[in-house]
C-alpha atoms as a PDB file:
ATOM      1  CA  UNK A   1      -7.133 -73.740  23.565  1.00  0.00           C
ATOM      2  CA  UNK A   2     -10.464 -75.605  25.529  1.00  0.00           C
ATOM      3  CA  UNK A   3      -9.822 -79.583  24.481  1.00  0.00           C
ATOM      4  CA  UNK A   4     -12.326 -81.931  25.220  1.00  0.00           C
ATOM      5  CA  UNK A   5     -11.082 -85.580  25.778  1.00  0.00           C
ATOM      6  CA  UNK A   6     -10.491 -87.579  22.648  1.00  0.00           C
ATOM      7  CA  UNK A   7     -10.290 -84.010  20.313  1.00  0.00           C
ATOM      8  CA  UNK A   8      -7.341 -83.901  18.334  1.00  0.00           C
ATOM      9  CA  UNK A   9      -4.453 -81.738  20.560  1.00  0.00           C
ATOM     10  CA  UNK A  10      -2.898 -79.396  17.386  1.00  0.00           C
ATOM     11  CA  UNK A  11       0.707 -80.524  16.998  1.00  0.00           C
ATOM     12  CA  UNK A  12       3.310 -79.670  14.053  1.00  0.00           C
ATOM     13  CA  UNK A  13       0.866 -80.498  11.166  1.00  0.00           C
ATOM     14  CA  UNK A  14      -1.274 -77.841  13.074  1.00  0.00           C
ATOM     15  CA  UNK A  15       0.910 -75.211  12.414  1.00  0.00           C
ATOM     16  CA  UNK A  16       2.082 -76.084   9.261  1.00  0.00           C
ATOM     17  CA  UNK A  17      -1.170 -75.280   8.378  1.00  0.00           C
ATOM     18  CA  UNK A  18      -2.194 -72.666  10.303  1.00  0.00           C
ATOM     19  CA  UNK A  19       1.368 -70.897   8.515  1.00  0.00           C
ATOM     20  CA  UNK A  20       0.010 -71.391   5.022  1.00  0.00           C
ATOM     21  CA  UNK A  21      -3.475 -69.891   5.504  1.00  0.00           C
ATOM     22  CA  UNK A  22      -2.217 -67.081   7.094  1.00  0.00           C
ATOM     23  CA  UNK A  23      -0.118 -66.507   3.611  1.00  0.00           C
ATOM     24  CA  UNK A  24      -3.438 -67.033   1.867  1.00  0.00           C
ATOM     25  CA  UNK A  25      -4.158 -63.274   2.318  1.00  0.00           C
ATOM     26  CA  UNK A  26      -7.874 -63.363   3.444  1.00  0.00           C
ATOM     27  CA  UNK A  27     -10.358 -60.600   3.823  1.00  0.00           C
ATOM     28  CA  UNK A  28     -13.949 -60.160   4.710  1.00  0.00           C
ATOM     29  CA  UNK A  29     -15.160 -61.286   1.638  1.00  0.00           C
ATOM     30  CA  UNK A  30     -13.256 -64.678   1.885  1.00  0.00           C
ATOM     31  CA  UNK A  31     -15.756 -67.811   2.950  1.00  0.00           C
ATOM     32  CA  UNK A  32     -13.751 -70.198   4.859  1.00  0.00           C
ATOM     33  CA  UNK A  33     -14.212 -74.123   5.530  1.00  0.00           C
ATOM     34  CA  UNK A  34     -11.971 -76.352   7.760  1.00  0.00           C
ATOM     35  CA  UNK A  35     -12.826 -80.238   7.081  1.00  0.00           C
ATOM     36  CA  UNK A  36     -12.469 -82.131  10.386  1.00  0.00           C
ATOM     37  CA  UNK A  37     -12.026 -79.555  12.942  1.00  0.00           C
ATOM     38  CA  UNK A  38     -10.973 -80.838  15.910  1.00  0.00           C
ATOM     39  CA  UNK A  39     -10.318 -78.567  18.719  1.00  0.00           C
ATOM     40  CA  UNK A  40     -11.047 -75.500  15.931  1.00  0.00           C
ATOM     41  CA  UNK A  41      -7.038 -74.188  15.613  1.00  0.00           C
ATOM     42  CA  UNK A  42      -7.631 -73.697  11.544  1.00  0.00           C
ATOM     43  CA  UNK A  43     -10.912 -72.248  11.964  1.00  0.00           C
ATOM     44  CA  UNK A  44      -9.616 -69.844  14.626  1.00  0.00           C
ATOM     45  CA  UNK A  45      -6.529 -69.161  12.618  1.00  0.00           C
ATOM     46  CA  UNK A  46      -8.128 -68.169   9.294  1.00  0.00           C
ATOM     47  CA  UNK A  47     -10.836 -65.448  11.422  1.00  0.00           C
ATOM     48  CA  UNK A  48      -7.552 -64.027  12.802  1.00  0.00           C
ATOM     49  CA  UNK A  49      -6.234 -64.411   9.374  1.00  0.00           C
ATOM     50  CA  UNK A  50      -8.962 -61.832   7.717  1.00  0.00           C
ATOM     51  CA  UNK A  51     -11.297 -64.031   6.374  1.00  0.00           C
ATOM     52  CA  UNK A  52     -14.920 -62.822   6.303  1.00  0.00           C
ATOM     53  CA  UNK A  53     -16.748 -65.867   7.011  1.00  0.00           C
ATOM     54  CA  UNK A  54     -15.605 -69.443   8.661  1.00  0.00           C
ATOM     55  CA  UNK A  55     -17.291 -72.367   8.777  1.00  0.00           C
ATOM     56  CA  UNK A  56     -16.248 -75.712  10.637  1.00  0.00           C
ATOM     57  CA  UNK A  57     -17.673 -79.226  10.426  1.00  0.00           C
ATOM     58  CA  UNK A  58     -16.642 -82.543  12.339  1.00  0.00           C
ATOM     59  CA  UNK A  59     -18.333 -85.874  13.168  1.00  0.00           C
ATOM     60  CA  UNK A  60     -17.594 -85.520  17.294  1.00  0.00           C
ATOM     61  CA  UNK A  61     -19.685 -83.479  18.682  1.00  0.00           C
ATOM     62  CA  UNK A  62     -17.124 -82.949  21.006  1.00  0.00           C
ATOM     63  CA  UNK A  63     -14.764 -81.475  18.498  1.00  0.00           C
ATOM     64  CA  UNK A  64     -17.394 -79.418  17.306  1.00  0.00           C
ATOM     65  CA  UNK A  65     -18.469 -77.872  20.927  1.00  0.00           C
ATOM     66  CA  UNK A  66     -14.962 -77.033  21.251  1.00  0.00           C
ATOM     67  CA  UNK A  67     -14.312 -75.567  17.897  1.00  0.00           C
ATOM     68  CA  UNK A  68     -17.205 -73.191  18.909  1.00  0.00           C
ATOM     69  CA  UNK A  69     -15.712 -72.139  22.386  1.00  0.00           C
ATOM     70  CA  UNK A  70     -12.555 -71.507  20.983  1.00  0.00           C
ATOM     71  CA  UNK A  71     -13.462 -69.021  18.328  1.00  0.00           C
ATOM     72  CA  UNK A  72     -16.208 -67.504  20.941  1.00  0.00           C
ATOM     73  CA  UNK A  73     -13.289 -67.140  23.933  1.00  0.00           C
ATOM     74  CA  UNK A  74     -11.427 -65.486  21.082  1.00  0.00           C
ATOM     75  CA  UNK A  75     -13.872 -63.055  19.503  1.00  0.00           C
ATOM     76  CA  UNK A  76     -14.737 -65.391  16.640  1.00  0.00           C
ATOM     77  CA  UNK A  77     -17.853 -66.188  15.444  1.00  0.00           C
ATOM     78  CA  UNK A  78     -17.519 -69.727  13.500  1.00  0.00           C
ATOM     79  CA  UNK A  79     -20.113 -71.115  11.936  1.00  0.00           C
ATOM     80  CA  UNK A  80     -19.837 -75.067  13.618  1.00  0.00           C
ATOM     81  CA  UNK A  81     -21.854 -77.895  11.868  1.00  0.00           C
ATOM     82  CA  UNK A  82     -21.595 -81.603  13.183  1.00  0.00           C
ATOM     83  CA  UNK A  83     -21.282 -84.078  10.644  1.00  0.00           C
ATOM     84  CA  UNK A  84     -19.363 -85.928   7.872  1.00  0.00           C
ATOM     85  CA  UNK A  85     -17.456 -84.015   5.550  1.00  0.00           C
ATOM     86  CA  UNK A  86     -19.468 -81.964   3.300  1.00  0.00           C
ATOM     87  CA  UNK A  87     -22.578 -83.817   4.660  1.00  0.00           C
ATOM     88  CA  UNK A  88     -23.666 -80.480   6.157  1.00  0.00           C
ATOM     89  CA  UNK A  89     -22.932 -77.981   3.502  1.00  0.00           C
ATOM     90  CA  UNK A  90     -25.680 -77.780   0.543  1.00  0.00           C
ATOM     91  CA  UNK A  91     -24.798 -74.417  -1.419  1.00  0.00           C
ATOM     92  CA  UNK A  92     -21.674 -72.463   0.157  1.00  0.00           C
ATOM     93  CA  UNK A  93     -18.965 -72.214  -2.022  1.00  0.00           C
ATOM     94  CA  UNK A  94     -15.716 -71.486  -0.756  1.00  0.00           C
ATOM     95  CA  UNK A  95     -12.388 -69.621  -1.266  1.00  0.00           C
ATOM     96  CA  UNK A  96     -10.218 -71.965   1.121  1.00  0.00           C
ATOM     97  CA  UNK A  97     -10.681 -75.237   2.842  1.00  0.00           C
ATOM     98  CA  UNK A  98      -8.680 -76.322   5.120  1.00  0.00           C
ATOM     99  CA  UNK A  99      -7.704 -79.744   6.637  1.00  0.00           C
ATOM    100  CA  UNK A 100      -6.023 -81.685   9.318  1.00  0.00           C
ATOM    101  CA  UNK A 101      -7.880 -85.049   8.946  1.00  0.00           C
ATOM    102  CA  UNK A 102      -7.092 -88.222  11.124  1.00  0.00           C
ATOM    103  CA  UNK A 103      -4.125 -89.981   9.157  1.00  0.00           C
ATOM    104  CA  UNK A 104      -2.201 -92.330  11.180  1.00  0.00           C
ATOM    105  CA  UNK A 105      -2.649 -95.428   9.107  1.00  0.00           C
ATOM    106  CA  UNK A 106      -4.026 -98.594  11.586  1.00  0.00           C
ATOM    107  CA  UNK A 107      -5.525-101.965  11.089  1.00  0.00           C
ATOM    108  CA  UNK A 108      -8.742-101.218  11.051  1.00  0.00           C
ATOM    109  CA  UNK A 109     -10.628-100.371   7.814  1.00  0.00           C
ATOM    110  CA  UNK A 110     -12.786 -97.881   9.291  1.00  0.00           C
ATOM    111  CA  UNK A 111     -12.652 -95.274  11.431  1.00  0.00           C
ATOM    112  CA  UNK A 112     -13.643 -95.583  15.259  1.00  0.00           C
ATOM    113  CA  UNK A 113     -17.033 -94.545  16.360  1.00  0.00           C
ATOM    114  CA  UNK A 114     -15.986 -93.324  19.676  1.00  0.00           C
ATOM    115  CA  UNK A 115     -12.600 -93.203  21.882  1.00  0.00           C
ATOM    116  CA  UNK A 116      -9.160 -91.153  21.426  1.00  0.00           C
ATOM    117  CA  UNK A 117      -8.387 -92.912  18.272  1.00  0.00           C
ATOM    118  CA  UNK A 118     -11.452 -91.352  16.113  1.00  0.00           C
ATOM    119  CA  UNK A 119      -9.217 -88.282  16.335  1.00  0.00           C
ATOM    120  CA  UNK A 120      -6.355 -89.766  14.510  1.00  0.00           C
ATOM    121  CA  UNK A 121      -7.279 -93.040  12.965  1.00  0.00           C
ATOM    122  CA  UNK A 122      -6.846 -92.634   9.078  1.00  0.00           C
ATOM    123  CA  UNK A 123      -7.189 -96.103   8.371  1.00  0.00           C
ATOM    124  CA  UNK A 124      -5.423 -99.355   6.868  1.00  0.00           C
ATOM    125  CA  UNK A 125      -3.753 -96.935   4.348  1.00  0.00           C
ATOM    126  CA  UNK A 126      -3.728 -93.840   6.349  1.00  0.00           C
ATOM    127  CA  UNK A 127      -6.888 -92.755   3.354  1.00  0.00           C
ATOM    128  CA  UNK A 128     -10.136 -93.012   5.366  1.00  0.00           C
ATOM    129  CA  UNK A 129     -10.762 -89.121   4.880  1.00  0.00           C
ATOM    130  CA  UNK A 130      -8.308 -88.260   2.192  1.00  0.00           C
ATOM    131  CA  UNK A 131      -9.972 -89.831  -0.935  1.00  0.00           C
ATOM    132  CA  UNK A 132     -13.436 -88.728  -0.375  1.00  0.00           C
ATOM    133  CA  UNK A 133     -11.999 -84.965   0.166  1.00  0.00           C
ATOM    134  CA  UNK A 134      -9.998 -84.891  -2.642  1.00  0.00           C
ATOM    135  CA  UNK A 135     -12.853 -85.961  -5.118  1.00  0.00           C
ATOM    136  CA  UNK A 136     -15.654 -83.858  -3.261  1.00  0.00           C
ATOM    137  CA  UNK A 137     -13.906 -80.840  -1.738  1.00  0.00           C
ATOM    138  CA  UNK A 138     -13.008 -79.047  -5.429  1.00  0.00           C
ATOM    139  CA  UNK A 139     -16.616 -78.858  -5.645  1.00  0.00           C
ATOM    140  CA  UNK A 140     -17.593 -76.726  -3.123  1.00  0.00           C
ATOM    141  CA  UNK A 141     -14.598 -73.801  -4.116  1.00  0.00           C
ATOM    142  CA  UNK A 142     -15.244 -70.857  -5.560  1.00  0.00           C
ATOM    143  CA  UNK A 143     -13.623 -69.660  -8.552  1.00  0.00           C
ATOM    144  CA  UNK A 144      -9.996 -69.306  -7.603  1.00  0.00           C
ATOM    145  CA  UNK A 145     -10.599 -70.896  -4.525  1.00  0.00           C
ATOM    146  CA  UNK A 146      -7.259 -73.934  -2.820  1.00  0.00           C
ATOM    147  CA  UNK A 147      -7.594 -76.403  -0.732  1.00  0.00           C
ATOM    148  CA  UNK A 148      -4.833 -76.819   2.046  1.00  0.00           C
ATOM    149  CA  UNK A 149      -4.352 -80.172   2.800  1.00  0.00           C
ATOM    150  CA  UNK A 150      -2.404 -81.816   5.315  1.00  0.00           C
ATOM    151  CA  UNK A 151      -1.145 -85.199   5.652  1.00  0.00           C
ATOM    152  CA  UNK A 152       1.270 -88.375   6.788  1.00  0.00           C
ATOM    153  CA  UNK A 153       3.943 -89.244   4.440  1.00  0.00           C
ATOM    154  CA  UNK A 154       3.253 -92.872   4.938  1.00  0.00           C
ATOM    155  CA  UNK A 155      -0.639 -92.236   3.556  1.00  0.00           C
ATOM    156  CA  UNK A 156       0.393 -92.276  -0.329  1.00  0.00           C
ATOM    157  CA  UNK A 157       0.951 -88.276  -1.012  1.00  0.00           C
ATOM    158  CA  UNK A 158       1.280 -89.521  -4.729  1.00  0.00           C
ATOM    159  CA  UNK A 159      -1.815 -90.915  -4.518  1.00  0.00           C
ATOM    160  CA  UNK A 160      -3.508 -87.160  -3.167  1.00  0.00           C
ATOM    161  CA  UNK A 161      -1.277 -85.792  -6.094  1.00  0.00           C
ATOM    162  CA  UNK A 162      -2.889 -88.508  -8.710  1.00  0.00           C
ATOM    163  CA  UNK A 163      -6.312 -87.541  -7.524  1.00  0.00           C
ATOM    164  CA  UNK A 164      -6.167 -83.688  -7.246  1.00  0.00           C
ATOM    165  CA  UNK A 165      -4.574 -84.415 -11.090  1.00  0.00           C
ATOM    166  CA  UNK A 166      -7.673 -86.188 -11.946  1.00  0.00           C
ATOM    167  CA  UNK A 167      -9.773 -83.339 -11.396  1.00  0.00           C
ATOM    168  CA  UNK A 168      -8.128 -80.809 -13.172  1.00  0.00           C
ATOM    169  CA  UNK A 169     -10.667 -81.965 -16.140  1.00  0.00           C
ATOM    170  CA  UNK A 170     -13.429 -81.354 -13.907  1.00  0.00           C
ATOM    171  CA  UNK A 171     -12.734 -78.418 -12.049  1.00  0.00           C
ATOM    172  CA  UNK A 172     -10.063 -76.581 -14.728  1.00  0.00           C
ATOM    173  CA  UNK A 173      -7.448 -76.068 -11.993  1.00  0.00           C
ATOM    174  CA  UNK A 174      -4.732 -73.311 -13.480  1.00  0.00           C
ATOM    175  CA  UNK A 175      -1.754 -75.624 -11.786  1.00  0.00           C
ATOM    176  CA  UNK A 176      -0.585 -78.866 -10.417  1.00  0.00           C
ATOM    177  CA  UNK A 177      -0.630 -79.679  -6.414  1.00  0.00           C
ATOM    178  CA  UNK A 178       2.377 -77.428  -4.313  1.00  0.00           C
ATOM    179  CA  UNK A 179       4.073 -79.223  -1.356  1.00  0.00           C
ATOM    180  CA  UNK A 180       4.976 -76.844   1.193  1.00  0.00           C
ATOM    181  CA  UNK A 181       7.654 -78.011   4.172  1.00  0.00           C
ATOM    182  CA  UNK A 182       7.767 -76.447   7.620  1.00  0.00           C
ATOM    183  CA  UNK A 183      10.764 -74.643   6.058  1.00  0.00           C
ATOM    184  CA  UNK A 184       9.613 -72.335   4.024  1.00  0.00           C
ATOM    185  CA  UNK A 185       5.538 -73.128   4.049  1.00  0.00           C
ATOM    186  CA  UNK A 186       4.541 -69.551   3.032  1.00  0.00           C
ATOM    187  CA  UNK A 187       5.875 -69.836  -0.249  1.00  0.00           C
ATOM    188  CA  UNK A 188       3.420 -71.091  -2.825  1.00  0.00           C
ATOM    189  CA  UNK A 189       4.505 -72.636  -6.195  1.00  0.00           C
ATOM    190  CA  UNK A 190       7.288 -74.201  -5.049  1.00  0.00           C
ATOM    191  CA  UNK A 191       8.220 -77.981  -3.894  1.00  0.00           C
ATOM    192  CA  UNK A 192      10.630 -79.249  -1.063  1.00  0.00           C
ATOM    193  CA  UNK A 193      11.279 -83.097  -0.479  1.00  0.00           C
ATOM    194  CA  UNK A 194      10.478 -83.339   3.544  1.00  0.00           C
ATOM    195  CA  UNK A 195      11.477 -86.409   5.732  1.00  0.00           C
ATOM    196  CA  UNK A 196       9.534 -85.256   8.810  1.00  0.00           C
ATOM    197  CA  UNK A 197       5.985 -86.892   9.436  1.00  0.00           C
ATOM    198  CA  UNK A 198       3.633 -84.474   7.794  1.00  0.00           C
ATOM    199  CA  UNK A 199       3.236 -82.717   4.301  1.00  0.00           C
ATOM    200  CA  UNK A 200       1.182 -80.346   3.268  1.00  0.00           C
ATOM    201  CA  UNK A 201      -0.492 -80.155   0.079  1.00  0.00           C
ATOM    202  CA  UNK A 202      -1.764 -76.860  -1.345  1.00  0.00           C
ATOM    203  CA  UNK A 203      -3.844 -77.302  -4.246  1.00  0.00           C
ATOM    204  CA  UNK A 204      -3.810 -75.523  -7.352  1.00  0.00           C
ATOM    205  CA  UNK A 205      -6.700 -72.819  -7.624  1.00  0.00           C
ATOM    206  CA  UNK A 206      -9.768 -73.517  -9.609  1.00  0.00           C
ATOM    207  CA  UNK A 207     -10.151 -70.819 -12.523  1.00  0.00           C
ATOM    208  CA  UNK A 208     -13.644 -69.926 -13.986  1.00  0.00           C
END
């Protein structure tokens, strides 16, 4: 993969990730979104997956330039915004979204505007990005549409499992949050305990 300096080089979260949307079983009517893109390894992985449509969104333009070479050198047409978040997005809903956000907790209270660190800084708490996409990301999923999720375990996974909870009155999820391990990540519904850095959270799908 192309990797500009200071985009985020994919690593074991990476293909945690990339293992559990390939288990998603995508086609070409599946819309795709991968929060915080980085060098573009989700957004590549769900085209090869099957999925339809992909779209990819970061704040570095960097990231984002790179996200677009990668799918291009492989045959991939993804859709690249620059921006924050959802900033970009005004109407797509989607089946997935995927994301590998910075989470390394720091000192700082927000994240970097520039340098290596804007590609993993998550943060005091590790929570910079988490809390704004668990309370905005259910919105933009289609009727059973997940959310993939990956994160730190020392950036408060009960606190990602309180707040997908405290949407289930809002977006009528059919199920609580999974928690996949490298193990055995392809198996959805079930829950390991993991010591390693990383966990993955899988939400539960939104029902009409």
């Amino acid at each position: 993969m192309i990797r500009f300096p200071g985009v985020y080089a994919p690593q074991s979260g990476t293909r945690l990730i990339s293992d559990a949307v390939r288990a998603e079983k995508l086609d070409a009517s599946s819309q795709v979104l991968d929060l915080c893109s980085g060098s573009g390894a989700l957004s590549v992985c769900a085209a090869k997956a099957g999925a339809g449509t992909v779209f990819a969104v970061d704040i570095s333009r960097r990231a984002a330039v790179c996200t677009w070479m990668n799918g291009r050198l492989r045959g991939h047409r993804i859709r690249v915004r620059h921006g924050d978040l959802l900033a970009p997005f005004h109407g797509p809903r989607f089946d997935l979204v995927v994301s590998n956000p910075p989470y390394v907790p720091t000192e700082g209270d927000r994240a970097p505007r520039s340098g290596r660190a804007r590609s993993w800084d998550g943060g005091n708490d590790g929570r910079l990005f988490f809390d704004r996409i668990c309370a905005t990301a259910p919105g933009v999923l289609r009727n059973e549409g997940t959310i993939l999720l990956i994160q730190s375990a020392l950036s408060g996974i009960d606190r990602t499992v309180e707040l997908f909870a405290t949407t289930n009155s809002r977006h009528r999820w059919s199920r609580g949050p999974r928690f996949l391990s490298a193990r055995s990540c392809c198996r959805a519904g079930d829950t390991w305990s993991r010591s390693a850095s990383s966990t993955l959270t899988r939400s539960p799908r939104r029902s009409s």
